[in-house]
C-alpha atoms as a PDB file:
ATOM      1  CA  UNK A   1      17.454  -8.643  -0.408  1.00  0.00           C
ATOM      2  CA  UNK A   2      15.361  -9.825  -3.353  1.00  0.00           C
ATOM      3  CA  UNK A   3      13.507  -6.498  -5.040  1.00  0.00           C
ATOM      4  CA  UNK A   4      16.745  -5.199  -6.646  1.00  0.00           C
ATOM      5  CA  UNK A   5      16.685  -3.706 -10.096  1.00  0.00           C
ATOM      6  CA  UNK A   6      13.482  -4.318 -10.685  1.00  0.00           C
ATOM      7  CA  UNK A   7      11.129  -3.946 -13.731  1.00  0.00           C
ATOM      8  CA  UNK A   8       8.019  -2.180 -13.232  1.00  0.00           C
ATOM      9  CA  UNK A   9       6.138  -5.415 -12.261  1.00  0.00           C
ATOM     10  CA  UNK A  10       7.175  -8.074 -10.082  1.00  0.00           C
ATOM     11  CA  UNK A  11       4.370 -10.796 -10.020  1.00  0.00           C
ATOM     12  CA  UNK A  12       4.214 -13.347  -7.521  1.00  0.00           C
ATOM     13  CA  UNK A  13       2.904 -16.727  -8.539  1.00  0.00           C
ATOM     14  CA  UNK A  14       2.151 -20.256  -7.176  1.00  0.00           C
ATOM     15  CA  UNK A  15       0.092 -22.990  -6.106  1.00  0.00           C
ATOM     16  CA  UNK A  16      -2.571 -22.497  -3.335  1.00  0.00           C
ATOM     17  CA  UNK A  17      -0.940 -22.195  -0.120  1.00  0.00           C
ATOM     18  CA  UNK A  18       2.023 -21.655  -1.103  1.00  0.00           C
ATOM     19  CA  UNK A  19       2.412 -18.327   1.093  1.00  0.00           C
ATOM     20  CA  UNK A  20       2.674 -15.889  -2.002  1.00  0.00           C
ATOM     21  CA  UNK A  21       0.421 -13.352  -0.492  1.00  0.00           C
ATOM     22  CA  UNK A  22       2.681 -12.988   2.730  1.00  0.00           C
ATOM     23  CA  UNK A  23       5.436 -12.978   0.829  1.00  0.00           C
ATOM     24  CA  UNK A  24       4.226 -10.429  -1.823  1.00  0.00           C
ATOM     25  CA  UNK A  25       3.330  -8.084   1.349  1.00  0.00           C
ATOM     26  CA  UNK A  26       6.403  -8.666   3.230  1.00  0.00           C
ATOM     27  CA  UNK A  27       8.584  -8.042  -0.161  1.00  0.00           C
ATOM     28  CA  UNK A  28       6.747  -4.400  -0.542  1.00  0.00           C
ATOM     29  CA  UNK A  29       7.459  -3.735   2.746  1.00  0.00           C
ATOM     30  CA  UNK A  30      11.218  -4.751   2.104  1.00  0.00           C
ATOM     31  CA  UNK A  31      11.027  -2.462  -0.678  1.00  0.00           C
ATOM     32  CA  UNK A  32       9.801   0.407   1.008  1.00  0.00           C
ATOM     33  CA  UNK A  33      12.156   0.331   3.240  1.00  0.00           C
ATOM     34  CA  UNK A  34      15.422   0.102   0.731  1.00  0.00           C
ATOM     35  CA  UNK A  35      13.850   2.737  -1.050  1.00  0.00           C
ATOM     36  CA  UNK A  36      12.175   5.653   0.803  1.00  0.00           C
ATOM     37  CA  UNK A  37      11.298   7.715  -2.054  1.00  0.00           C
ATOM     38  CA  UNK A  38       9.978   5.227  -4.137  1.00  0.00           C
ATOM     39  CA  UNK A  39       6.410   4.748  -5.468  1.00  0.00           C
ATOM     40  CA  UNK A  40       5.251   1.098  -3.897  1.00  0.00           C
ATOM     41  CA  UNK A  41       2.355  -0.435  -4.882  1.00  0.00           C
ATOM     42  CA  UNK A  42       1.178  -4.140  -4.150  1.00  0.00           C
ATOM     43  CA  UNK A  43      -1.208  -5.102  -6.006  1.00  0.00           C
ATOM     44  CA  UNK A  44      -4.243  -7.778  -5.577  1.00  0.00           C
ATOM     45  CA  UNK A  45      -5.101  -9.544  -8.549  1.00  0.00           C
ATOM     46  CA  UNK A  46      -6.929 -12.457  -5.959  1.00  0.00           C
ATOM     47  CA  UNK A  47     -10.557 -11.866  -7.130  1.00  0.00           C
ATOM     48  CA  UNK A  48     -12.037 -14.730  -6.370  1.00  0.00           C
ATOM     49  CA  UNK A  49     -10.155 -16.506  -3.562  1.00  0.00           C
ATOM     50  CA  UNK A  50     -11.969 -16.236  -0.327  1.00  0.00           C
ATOM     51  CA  UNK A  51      -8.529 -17.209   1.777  1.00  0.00           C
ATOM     52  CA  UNK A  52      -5.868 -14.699   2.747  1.00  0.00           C
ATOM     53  CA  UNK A  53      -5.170 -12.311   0.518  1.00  0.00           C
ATOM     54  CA  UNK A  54      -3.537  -9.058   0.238  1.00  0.00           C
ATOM     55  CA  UNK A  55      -6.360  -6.763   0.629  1.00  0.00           C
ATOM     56  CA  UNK A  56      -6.332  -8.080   4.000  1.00  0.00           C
ATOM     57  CA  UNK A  57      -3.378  -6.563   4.705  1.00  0.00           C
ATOM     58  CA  UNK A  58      -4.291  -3.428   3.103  1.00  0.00           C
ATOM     59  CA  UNK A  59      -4.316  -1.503   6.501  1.00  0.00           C
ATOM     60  CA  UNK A  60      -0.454  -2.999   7.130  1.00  0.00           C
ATOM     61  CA  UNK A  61       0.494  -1.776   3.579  1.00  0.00           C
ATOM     62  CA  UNK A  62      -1.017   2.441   4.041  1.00  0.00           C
ATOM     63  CA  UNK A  63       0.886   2.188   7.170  1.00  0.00           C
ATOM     64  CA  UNK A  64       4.181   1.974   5.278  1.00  0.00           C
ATOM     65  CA  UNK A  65       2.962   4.228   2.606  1.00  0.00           C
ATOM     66  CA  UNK A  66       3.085   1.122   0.598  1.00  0.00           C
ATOM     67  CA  UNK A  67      -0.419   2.044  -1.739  1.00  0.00           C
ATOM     68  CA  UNK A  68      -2.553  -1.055  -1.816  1.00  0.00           C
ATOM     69  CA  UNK A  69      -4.236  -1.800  -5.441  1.00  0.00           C
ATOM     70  CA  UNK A  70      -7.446  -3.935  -4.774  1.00  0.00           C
ATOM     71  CA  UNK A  71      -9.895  -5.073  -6.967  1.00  0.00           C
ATOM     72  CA  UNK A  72     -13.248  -3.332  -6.391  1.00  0.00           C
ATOM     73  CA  UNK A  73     -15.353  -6.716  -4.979  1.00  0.00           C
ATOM     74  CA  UNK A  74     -12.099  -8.074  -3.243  1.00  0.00           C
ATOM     75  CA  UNK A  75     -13.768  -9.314   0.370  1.00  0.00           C
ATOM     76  CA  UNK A  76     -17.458  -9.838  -0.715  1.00  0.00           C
ATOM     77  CA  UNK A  77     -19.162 -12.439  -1.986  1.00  0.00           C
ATOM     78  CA  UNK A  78     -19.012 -11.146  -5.858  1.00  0.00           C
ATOM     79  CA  UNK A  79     -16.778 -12.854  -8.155  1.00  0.00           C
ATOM     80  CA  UNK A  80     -16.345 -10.586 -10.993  1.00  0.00           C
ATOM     81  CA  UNK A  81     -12.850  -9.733 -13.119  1.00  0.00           C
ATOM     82  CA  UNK A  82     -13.148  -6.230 -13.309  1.00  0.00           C
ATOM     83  CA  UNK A  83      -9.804  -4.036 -12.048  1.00  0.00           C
ATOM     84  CA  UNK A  84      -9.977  -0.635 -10.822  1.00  0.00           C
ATOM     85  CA  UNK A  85      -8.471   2.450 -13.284  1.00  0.00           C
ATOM     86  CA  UNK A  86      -5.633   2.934 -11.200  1.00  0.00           C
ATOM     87  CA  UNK A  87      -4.186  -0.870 -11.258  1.00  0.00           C
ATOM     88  CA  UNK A  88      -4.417  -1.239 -14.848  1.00  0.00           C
ATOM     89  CA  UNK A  89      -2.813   2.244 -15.519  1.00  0.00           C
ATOM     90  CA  UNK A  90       0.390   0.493 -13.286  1.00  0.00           C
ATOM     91  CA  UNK A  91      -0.063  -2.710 -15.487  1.00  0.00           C
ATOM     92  CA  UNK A  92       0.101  -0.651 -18.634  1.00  0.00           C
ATOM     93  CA  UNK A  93       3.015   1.319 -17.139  1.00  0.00           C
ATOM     94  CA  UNK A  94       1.821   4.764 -16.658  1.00  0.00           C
ATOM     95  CA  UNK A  95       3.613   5.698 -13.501  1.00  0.00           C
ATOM     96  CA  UNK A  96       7.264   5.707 -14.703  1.00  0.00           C
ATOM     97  CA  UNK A  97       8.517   6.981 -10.721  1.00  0.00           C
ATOM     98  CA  UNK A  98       6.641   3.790  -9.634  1.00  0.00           C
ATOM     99  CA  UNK A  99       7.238  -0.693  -8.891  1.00  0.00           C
ATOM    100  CA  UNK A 100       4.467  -2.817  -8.085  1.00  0.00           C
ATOM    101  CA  UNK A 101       4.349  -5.694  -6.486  1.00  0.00           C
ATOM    102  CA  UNK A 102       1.699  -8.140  -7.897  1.00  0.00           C
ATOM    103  CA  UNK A 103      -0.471 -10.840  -5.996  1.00  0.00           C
ATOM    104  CA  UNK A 104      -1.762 -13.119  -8.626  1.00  0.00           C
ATOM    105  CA  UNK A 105      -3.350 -15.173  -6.031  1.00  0.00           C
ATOM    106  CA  UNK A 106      -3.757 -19.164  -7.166  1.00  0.00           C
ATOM    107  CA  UNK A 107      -4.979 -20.852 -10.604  1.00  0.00           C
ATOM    108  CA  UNK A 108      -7.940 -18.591 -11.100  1.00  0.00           C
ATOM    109  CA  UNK A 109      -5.263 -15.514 -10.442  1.00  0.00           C
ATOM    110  CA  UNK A 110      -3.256 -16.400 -13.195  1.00  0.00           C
ATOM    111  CA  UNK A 111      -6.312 -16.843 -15.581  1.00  0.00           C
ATOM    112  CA  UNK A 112      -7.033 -13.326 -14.777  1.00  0.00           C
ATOM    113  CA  UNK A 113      -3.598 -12.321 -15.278  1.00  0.00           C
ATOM    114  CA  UNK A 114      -3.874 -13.597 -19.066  1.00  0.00           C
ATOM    115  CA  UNK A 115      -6.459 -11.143 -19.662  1.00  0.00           C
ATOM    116  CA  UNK A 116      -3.186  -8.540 -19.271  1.00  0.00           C
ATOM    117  CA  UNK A 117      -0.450  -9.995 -20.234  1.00  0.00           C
ATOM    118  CA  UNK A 118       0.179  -8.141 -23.256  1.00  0.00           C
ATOM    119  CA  UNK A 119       0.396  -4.775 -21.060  1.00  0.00           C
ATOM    120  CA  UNK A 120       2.543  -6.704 -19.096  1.00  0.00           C
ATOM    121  CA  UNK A 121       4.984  -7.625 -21.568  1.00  0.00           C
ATOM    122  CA  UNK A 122       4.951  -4.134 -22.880  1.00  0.00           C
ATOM    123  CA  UNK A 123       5.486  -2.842 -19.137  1.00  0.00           C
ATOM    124  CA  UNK A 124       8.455  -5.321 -18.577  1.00  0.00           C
ATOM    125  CA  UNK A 125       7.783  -8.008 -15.354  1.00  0.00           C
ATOM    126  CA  UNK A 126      10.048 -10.309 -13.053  1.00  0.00           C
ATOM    127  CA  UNK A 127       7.764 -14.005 -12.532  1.00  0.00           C
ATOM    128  CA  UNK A 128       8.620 -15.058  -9.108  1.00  0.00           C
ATOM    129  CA  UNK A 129       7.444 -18.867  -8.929  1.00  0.00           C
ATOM    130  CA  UNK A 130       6.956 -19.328  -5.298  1.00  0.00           C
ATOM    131  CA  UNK A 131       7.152 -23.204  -3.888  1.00  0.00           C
ATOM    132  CA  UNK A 132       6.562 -24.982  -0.888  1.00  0.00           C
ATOM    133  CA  UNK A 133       7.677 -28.038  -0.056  1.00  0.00           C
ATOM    134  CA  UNK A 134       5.030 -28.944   2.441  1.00  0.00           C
ATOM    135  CA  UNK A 135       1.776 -28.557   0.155  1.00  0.00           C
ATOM    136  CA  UNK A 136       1.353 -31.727  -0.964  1.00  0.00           C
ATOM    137  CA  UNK A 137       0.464 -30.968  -4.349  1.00  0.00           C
ATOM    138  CA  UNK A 138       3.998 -29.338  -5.089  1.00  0.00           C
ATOM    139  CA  UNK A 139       6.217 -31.903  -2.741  1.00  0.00           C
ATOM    140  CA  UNK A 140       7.617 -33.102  -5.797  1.00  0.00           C
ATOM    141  CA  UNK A 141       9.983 -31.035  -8.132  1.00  0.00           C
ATOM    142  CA  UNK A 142       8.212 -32.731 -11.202  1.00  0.00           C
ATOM    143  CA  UNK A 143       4.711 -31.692  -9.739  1.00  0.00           C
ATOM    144  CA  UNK A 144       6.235 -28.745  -9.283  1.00  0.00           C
ATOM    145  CA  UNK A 145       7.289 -27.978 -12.719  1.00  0.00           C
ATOM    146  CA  UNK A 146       3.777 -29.113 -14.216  1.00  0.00           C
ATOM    147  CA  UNK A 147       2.297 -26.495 -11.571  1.00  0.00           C
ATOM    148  CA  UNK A 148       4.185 -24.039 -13.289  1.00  0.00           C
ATOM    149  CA  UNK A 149       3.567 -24.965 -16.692  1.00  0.00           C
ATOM    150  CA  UNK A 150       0.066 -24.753 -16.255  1.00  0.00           C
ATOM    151  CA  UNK A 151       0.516 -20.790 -14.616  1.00  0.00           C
ATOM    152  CA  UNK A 152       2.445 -20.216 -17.457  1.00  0.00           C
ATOM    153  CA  UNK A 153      -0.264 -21.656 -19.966  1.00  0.00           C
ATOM    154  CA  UNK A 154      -3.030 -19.538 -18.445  1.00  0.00           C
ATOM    155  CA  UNK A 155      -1.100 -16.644 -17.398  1.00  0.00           C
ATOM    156  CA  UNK A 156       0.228 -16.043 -21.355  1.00  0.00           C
ATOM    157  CA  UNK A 157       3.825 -15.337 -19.466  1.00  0.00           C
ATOM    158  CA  UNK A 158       6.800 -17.198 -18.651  1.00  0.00           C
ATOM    159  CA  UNK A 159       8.105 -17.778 -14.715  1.00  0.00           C
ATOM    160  CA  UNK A 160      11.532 -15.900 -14.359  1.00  0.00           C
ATOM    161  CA  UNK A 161      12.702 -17.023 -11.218  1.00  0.00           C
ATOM    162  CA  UNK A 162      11.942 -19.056  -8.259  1.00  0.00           C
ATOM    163  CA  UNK A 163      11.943 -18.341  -4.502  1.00  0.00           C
ATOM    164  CA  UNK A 164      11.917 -20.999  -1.732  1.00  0.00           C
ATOM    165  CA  UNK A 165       9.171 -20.612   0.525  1.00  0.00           C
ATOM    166  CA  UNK A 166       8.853 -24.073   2.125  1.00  0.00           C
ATOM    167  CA  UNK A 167       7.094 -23.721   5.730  1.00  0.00           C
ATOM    168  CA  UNK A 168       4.411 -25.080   8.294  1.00  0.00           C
ATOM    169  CA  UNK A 169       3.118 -21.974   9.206  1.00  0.00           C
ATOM    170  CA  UNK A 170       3.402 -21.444  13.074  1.00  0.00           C
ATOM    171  CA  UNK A 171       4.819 -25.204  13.405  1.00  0.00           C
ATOM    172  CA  UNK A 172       7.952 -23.766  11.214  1.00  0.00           C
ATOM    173  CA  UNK A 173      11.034 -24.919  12.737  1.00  0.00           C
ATOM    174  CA  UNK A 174      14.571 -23.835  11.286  1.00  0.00           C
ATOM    175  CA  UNK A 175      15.511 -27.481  10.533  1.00  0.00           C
ATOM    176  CA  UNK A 176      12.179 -27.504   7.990  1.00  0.00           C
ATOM    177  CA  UNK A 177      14.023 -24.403   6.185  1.00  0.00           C
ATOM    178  CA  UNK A 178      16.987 -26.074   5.802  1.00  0.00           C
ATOM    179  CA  UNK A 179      15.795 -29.380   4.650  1.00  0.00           C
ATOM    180  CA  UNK A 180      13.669 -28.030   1.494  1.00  0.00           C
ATOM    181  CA  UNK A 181      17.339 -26.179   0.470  1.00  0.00           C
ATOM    182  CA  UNK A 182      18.050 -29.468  -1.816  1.00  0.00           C
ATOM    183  CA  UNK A 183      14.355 -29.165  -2.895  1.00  0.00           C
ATOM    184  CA  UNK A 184      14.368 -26.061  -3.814  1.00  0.00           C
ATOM    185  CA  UNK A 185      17.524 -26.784  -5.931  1.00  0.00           C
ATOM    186  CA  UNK A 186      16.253 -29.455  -8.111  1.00  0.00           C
ATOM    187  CA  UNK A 187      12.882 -27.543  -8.525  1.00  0.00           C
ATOM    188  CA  UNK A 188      14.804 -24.315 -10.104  1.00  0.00           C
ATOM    189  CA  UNK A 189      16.706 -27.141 -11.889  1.00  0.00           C
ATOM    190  CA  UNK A 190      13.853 -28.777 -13.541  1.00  0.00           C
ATOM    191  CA  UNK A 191      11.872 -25.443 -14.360  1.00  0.00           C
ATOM    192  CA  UNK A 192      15.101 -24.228 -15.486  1.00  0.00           C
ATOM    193  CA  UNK A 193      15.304 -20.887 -13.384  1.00  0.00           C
ATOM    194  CA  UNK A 194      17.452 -19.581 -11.108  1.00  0.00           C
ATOM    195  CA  UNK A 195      16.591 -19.819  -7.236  1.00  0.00           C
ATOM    196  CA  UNK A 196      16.527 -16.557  -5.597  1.00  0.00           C
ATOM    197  CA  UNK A 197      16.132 -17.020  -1.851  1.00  0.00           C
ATOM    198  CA  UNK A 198      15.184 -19.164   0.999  1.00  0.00           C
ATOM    199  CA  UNK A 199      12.113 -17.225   2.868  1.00  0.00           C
ATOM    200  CA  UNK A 200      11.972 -17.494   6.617  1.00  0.00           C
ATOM    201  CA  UNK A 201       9.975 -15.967   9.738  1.00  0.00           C
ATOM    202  CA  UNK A 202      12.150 -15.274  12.779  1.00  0.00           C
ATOM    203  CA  UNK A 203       9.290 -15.386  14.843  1.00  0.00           C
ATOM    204  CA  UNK A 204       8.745 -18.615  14.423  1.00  0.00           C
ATOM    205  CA  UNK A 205      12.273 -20.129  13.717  1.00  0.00           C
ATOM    206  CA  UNK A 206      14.820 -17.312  14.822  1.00  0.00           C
ATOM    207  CA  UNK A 207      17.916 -19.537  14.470  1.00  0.00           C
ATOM    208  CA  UNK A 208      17.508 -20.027  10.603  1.00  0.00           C
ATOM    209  CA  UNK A 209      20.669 -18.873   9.893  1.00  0.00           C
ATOM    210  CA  UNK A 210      22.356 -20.270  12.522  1.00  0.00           C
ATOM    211  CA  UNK A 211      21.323 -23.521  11.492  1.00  0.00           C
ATOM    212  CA  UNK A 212      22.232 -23.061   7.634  1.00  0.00           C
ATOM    213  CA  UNK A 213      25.929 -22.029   8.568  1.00  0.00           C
ATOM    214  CA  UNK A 214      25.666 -25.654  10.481  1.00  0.00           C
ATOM    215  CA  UNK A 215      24.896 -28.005   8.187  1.00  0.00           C
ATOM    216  CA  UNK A 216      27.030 -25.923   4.998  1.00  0.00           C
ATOM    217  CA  UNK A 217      24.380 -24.081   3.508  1.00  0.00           C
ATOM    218  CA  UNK A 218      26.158 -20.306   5.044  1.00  0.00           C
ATOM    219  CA  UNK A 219      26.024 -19.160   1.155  1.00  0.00           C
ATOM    220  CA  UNK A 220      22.305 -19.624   0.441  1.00  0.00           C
ATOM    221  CA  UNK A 221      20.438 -16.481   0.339  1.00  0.00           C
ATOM    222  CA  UNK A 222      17.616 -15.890   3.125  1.00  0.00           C
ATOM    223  CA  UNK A 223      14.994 -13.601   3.485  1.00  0.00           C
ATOM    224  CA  UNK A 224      13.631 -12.790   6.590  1.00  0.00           C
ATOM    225  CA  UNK A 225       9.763 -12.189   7.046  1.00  0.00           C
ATOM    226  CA  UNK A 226       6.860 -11.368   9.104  1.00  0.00           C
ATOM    227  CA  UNK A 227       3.600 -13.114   9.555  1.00  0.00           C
ATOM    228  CA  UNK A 228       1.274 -10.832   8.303  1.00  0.00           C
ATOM    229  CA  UNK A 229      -1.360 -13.506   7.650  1.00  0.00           C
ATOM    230  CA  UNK A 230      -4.694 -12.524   8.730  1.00  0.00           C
ATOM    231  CA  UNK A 231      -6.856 -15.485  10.462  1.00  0.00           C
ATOM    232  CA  UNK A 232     -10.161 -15.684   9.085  1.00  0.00           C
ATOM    233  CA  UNK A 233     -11.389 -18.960  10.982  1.00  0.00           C
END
């Protein structure tokens, strides 16, 4: 359980391929279901990334009567910053019955994030920093921390906490999860944070837990999720 007395905004950051946008989907979905009379939304603020994002799992989202915030060009081919009445009324905190779950998407994500981020401070936010030991641009805890800096520098808001999302994709095997656990520990050490969770899919490596209670780790937080990633090529 990660979503738990939360602001208004909960903003999901991180390098490229760093599986944010499954994650952001799979934590409104967690949401929902902790809270059934709660106003969801999940918001996309990935304009220009042509990759996964989560207006493509926008159909995934109504069927949980999560309410999916999209950009109006999300999917085509143009690349303008413009967001739709409805998301900036949540980023200006209009809808007091309501939590959002934001997407920021990558570099250019956080750049458009800056644009808001004095609504946002107003509104009140949670920063999830979201790493991955695998991407080889963030392998490194000090990488890692510069990555963040430089979110932080465009964004014009500060990272609040970090969650472990180290993985393979498909190739995922429980033993990967458990060996990024002392990763993920000096990362929230150098950025200074606290580490929330370790994110896992049971579909791919079901015996997660098992193997954390194995090798000492039976007090680290894990959060199960679903591959909602839609394949584009």
């Amino acid at each position: 359980m990660i979503l738990t007395d939360t602001p208004k905004l909960n903003i999901l950051c991180g390098h490229y391929g760093s599986g944010k946008t499954n994650l952001a989907v799979n934590l409104a979905l967690d949401l929902r279901n902790r809270n059934p009379g709660l106003t969801i939304y999940a918001a996309d603020l990935d304009i220009v990334n042509p990759y996964f994002r989560t207006a493509d799992a926008a159909e995934i989202l109504r069927a949980a009567n999560v309410e999916p915030l999209i950009p109006e060009f999300a999917n085509t081919n143009v690349d303008i910053p413009s967001l739709p009445p409805k998301m900036m009324g949540m980023i200006r905190g209009d809808y007091s019955d309501a939590v959002s779950i934001l997407d920021v998407g990558g570099d250019d994500g956080a750049v458009v994030l800056g644009m808001y981020s004095r609504f946002i401070r107003q509104t009140g936010y949670d920063m999830y920093y979201v790493i991955n030991q695998y991407r080889p641009l963030t392998a490194d805890p000090e990488d890692v921390y510069l990555c963040m800096r430089d979110i932080e520098a465009a964004s014009g808001l500060t990272c609040t906490k970090i969650i472990n999302n180290s993985s393979l994709g498909a190739e995922t095997t429980a033993e990967d999860v458990a060996d990024s656990v002392d990763y993920a520990h000096e990362c929230a050490a150098k950025c200074g944070l606290p580490l929330v969770c370790h994110v896992y899919c049971p579909e791919y490596a079901p015996d997660t837990p098992d193997v954390f209670r194995q090798r000492g780790y039976g007090e680290e937080p894990l959060f199960a999720i679903r591959n909602v990633t839609k394949r584009l090529f």
